[in-house]
Protein backbone atom coordinates (compact mmCIF):
# COMPACT_ATOMS: atom_id res chain seq x y z
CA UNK A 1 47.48 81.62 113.03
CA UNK A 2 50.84 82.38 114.78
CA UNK A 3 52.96 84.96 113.04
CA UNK A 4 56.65 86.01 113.09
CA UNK A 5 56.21 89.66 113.08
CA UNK A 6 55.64 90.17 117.02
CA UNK A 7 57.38 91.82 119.57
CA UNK A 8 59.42 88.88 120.47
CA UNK A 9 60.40 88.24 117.16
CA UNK A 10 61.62 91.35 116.34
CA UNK A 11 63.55 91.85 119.86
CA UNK A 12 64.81 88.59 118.88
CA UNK A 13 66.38 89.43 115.65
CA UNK A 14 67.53 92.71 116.50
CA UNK A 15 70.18 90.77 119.21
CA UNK A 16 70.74 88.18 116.55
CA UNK A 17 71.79 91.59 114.01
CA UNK A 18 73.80 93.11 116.80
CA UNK A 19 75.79 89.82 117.96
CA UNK A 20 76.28 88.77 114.01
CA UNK A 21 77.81 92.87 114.10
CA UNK A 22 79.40 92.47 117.60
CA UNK A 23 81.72 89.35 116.38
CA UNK A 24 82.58 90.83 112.89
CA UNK A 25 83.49 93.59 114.19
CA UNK A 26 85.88 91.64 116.52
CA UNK A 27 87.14 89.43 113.41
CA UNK A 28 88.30 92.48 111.84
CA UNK A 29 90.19 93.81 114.78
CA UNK A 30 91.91 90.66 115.06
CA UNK A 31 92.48 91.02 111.73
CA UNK A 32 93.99 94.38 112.19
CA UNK A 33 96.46 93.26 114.41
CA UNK A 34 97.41 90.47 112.55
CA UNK A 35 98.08 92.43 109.92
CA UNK A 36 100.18 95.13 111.93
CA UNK A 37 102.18 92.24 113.58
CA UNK A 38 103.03 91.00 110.00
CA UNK A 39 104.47 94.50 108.72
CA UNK A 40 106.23 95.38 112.31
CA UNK A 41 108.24 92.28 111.60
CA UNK A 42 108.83 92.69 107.91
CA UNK A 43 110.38 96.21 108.70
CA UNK A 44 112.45 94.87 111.44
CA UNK A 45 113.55 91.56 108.93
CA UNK A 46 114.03 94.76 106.43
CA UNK A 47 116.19 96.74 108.43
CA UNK A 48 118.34 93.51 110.10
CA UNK A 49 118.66 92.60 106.31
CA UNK A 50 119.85 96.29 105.27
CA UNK A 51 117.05 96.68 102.45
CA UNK A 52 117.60 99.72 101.00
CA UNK A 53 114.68 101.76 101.22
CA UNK A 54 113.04 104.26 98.21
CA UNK A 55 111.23 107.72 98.22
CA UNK A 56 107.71 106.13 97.69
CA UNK A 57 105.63 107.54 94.82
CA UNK A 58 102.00 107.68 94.72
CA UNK A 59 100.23 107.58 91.26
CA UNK A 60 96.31 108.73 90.65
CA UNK A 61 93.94 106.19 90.65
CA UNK A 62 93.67 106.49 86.93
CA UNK A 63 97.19 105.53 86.78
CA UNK A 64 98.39 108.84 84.59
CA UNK A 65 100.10 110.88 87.06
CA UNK A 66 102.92 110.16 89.18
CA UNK A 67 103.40 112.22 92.40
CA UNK A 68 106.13 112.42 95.20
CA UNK A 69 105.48 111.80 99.10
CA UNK A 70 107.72 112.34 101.83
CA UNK A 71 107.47 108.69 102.84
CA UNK A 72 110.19 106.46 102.46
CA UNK A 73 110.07 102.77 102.84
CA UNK A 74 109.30 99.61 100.63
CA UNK A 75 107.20 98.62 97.93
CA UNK A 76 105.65 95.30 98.55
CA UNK A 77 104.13 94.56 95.26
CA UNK A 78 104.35 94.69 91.65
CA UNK A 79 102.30 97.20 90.75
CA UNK A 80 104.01 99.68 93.39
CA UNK A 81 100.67 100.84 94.85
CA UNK A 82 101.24 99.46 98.23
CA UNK A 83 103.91 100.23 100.48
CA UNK A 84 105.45 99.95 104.09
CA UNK A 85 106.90 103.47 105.10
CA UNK A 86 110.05 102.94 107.94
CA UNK A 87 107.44 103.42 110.33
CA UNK A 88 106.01 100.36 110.00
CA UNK A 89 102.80 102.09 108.53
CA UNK A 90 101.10 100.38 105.50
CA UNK A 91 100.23 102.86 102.60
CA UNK A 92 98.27 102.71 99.56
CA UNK A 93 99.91 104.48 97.10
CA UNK A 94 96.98 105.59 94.75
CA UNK A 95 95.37 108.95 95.19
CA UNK A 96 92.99 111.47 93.26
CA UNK A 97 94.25 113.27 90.99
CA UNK A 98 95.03 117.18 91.44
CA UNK A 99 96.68 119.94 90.65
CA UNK A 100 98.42 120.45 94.02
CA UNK A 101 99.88 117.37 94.31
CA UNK A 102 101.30 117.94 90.73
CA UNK A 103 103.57 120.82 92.36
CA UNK A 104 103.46 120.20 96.39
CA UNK A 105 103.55 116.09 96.03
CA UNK A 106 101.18 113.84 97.63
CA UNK A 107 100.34 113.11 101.22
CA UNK A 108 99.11 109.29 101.08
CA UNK A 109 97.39 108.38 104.76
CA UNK A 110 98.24 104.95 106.28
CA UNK A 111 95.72 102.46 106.52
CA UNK A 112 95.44 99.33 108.47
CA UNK A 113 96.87 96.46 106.14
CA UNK A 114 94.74 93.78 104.34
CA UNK A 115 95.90 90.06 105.63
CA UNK A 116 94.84 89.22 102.20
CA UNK A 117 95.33 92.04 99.56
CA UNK A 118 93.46 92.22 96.75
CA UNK A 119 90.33 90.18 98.40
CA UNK A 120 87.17 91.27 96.89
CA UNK A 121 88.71 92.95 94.12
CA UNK A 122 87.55 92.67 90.32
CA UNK A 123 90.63 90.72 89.18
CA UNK A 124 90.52 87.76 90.80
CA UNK A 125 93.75 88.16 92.25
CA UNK A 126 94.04 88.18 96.09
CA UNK A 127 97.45 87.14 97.70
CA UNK A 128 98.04 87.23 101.33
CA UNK A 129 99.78 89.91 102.95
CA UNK A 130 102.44 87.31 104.82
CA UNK A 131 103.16 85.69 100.91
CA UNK A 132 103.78 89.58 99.72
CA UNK A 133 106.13 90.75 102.42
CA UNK A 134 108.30 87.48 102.17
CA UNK A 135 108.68 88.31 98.07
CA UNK A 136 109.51 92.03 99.32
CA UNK A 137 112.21 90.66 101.22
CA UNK A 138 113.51 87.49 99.34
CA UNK A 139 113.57 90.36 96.19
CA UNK A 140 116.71 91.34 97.90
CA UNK A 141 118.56 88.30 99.23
């Protein structure tokens, strides 16, 4: 009776894991910088185009407060959760909620963009990054 629970086997999986981790972890680099490359050029389409740019404002996740940030830049959707500073830095505009904030304002951390935001959420609703920016900027023309 030959089973699959030797030595071999389980050397053999293990490189299987770590390759299957290996190239996902190279997709989402890739990823990454497709992403970045996507908001460098919006800001520099922004800028060539004179879009005004806003004081961003981050609300709590709940929605219920509203606080200010030093970053200015662009909203890129809707809602006005996510943003592009003048940086070129993509920011998610929803934070806890606190006290602090309510009197010192909110300090939001960039985060590498989504090339498709929204994927995996709840709703439904994904839309890719390039669609969002090219709204952003056809909003003003």
């Amino acid at each position: 009776m030959v089973t699959d629970d030797g030595p071999d086997w389980r050397e053999t999986r293990r490189h299987a894991v770590l390759a299957h981790a290996a190239a996902q972890e190279r997709r989402r680099h890739a990823e990454q910088a497709e992403a970045a490359r996507l908001v460098s050029a919006f800001v520099a389409e922004a800028r060539r185009r004179g879009l005004p740019t806003t004081r961003l404002v981050a609300r709590s996740h709940d929605g219920r407060a509203r606080y200010r940030t030093r970053l200015h830049g662009w909203y890129i959707d809707r809602a006005r959760t996510r943003a592009v500073d003048v940086d070129g830095r993509f920011h998610l505009l929803t934070v806890p909620r606190a006290l602090r904030a309510r009197f010192l304002g909110a300090d939001p951390q960039p985060g590498p963009a989504p090339l498709v935001v929204g994927e995996g959420g709840r709703d439904g609703e994904s839309v890719p990054l390039r669609v969002l920016l090219q709204r952003r900027l056809d909003a003003d023309s």
